[in-house]
C-alpha atoms as a PDB file:
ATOM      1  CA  UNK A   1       3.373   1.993  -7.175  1.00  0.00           C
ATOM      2  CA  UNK A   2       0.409  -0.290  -8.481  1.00  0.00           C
ATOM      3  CA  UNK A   3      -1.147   2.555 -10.750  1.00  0.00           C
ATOM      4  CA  UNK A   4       2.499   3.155 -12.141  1.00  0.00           C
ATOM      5  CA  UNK A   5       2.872  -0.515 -13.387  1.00  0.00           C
ATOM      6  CA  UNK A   6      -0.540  -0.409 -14.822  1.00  0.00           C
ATOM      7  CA  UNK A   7       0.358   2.307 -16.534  1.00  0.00           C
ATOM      8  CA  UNK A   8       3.534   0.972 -17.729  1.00  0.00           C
ATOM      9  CA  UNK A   9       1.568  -2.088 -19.340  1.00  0.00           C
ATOM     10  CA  UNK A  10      -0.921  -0.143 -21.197  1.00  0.00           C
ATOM     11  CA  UNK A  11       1.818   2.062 -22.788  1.00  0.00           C
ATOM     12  CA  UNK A  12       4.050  -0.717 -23.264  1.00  0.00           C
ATOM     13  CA  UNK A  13       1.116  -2.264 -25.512  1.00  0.00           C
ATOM     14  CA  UNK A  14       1.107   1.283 -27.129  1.00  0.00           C
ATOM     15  CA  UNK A  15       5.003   1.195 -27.642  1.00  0.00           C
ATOM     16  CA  UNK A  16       4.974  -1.918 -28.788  1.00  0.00           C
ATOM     17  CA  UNK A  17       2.344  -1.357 -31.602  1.00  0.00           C
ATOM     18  CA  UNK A  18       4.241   2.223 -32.776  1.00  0.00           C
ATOM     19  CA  UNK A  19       8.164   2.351 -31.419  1.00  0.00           C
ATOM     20  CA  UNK A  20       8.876   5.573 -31.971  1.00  0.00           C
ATOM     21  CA  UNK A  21       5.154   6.884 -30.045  1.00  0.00           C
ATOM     22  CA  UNK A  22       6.513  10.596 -28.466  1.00  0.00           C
ATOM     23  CA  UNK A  23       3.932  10.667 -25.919  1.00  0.00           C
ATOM     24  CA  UNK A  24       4.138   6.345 -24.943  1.00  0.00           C
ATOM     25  CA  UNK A  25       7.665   6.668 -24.525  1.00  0.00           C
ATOM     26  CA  UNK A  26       7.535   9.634 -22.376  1.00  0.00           C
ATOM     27  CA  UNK A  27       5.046   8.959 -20.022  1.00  0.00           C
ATOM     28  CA  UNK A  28       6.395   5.396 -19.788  1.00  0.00           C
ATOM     29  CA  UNK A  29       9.880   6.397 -19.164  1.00  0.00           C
ATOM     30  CA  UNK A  30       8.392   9.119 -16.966  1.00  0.00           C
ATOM     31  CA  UNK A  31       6.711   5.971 -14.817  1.00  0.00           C
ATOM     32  CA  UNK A  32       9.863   4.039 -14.913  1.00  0.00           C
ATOM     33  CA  UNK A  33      11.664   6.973 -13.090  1.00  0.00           C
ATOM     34  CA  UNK A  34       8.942   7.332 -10.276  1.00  0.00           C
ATOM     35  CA  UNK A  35       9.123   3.723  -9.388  1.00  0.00           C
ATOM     36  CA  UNK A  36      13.263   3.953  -9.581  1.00  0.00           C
ATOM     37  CA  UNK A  37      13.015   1.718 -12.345  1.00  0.00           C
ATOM     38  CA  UNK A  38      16.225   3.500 -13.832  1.00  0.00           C
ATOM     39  CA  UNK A  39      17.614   1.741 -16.248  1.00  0.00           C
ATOM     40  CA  UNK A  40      14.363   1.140 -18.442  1.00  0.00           C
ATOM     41  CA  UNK A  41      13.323   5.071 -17.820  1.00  0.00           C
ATOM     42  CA  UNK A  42      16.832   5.601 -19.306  1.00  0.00           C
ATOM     43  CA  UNK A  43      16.328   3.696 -22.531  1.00  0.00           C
ATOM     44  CA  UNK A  44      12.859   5.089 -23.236  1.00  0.00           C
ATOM     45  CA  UNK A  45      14.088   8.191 -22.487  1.00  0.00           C
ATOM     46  CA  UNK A  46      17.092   8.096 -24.571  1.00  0.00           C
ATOM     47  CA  UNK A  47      14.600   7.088 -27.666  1.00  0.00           C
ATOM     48  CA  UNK A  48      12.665  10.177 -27.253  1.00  0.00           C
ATOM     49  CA  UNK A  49      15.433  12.152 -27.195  1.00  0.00           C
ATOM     50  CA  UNK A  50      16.609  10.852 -30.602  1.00  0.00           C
ATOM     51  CA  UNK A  51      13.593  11.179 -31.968  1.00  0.00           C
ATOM     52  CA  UNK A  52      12.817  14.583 -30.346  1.00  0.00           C
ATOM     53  CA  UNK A  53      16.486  16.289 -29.795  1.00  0.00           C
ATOM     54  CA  UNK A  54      15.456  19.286 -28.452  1.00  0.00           C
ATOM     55  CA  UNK A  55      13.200  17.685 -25.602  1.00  0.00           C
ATOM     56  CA  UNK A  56      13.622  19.371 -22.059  1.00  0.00           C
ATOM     57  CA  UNK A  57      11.906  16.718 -20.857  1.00  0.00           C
ATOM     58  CA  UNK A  58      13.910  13.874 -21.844  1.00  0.00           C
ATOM     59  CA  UNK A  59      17.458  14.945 -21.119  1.00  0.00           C
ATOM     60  CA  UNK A  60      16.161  16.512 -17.425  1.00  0.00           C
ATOM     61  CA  UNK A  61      14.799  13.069 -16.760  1.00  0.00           C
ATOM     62  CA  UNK A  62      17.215  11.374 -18.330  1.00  0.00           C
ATOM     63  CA  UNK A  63      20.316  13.666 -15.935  1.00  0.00           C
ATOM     64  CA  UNK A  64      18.026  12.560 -13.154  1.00  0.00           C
ATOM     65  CA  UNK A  65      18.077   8.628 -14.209  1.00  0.00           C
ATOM     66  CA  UNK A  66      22.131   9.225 -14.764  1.00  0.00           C
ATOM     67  CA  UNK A  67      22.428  11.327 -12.180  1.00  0.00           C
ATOM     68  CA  UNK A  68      20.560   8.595  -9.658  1.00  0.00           C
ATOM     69  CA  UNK A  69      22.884   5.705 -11.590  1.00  0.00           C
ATOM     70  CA  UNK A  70      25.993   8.470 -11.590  1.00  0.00           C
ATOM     71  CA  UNK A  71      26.176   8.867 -14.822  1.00  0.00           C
ATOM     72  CA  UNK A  72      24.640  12.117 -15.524  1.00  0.00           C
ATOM     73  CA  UNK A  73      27.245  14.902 -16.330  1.00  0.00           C
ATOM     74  CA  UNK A  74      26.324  14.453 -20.182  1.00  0.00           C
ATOM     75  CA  UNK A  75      22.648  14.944 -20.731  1.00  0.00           C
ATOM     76  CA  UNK A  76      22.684  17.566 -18.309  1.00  0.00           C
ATOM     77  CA  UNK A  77      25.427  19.848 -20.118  1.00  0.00           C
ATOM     78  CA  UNK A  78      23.252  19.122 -23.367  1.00  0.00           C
ATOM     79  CA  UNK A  79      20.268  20.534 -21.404  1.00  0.00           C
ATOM     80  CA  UNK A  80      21.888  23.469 -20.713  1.00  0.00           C
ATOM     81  CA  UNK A  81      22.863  24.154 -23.951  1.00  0.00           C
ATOM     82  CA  UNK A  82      19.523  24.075 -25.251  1.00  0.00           C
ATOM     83  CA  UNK A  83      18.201  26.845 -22.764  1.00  0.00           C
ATOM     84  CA  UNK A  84      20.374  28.037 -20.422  1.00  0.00           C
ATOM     85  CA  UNK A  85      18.640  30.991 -19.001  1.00  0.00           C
ATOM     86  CA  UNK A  86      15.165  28.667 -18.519  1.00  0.00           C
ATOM     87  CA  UNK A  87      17.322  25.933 -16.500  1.00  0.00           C
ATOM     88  CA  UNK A  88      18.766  28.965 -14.598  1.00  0.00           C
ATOM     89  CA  UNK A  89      15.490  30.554 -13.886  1.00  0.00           C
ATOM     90  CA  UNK A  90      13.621  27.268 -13.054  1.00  0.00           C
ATOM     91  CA  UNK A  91      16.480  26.606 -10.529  1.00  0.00           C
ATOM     92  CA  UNK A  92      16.328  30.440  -8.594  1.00  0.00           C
END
């Protein structure tokens, strides 16, 4: 967990000096999830995704973070709207 929260502090110094950083917010939401820190994943998560609305990445971890606080039915019919035959082939 330690090398996640370090993480998490040098990328919040990153987010914090440009908001709207892609690759800040997505590896720091990305650490949130992995330490089941879902609610914060969630909300950097959500701000890639309406900066970058076509991100796999950010709605399939944000479905997960839902999905893992039950709230995920959204973001992952979104995802599959975007490319259904990749989510269908990454599943098989």
């Amino acid at each position: 967990v330690g090398i996640y929260e370090d993480s998490i502090i040098d990328l919040t110094k990153l987010v914090d000096s440009e908001p709207n950083n892609k690759f800040a917010l997505r590896y720091r939401g990305e650490a949130y999830y992995l330490i089941e820190r879902y609610k914060e994943a969630i909300i950097d998560l959500t701000k890639l995704f309406n900066i970058e609305p076509n991100s796999k990445f950010a709605l399939r971890y944000l479905g997960e973070a839902y999905h893992l606080t039950e709230e995920a039915i959204i973001d992952l019919a979104k995802l599959l709207c975007i490319e259904p035959s990749d989510y269908i082939d990454e599943s098989l």
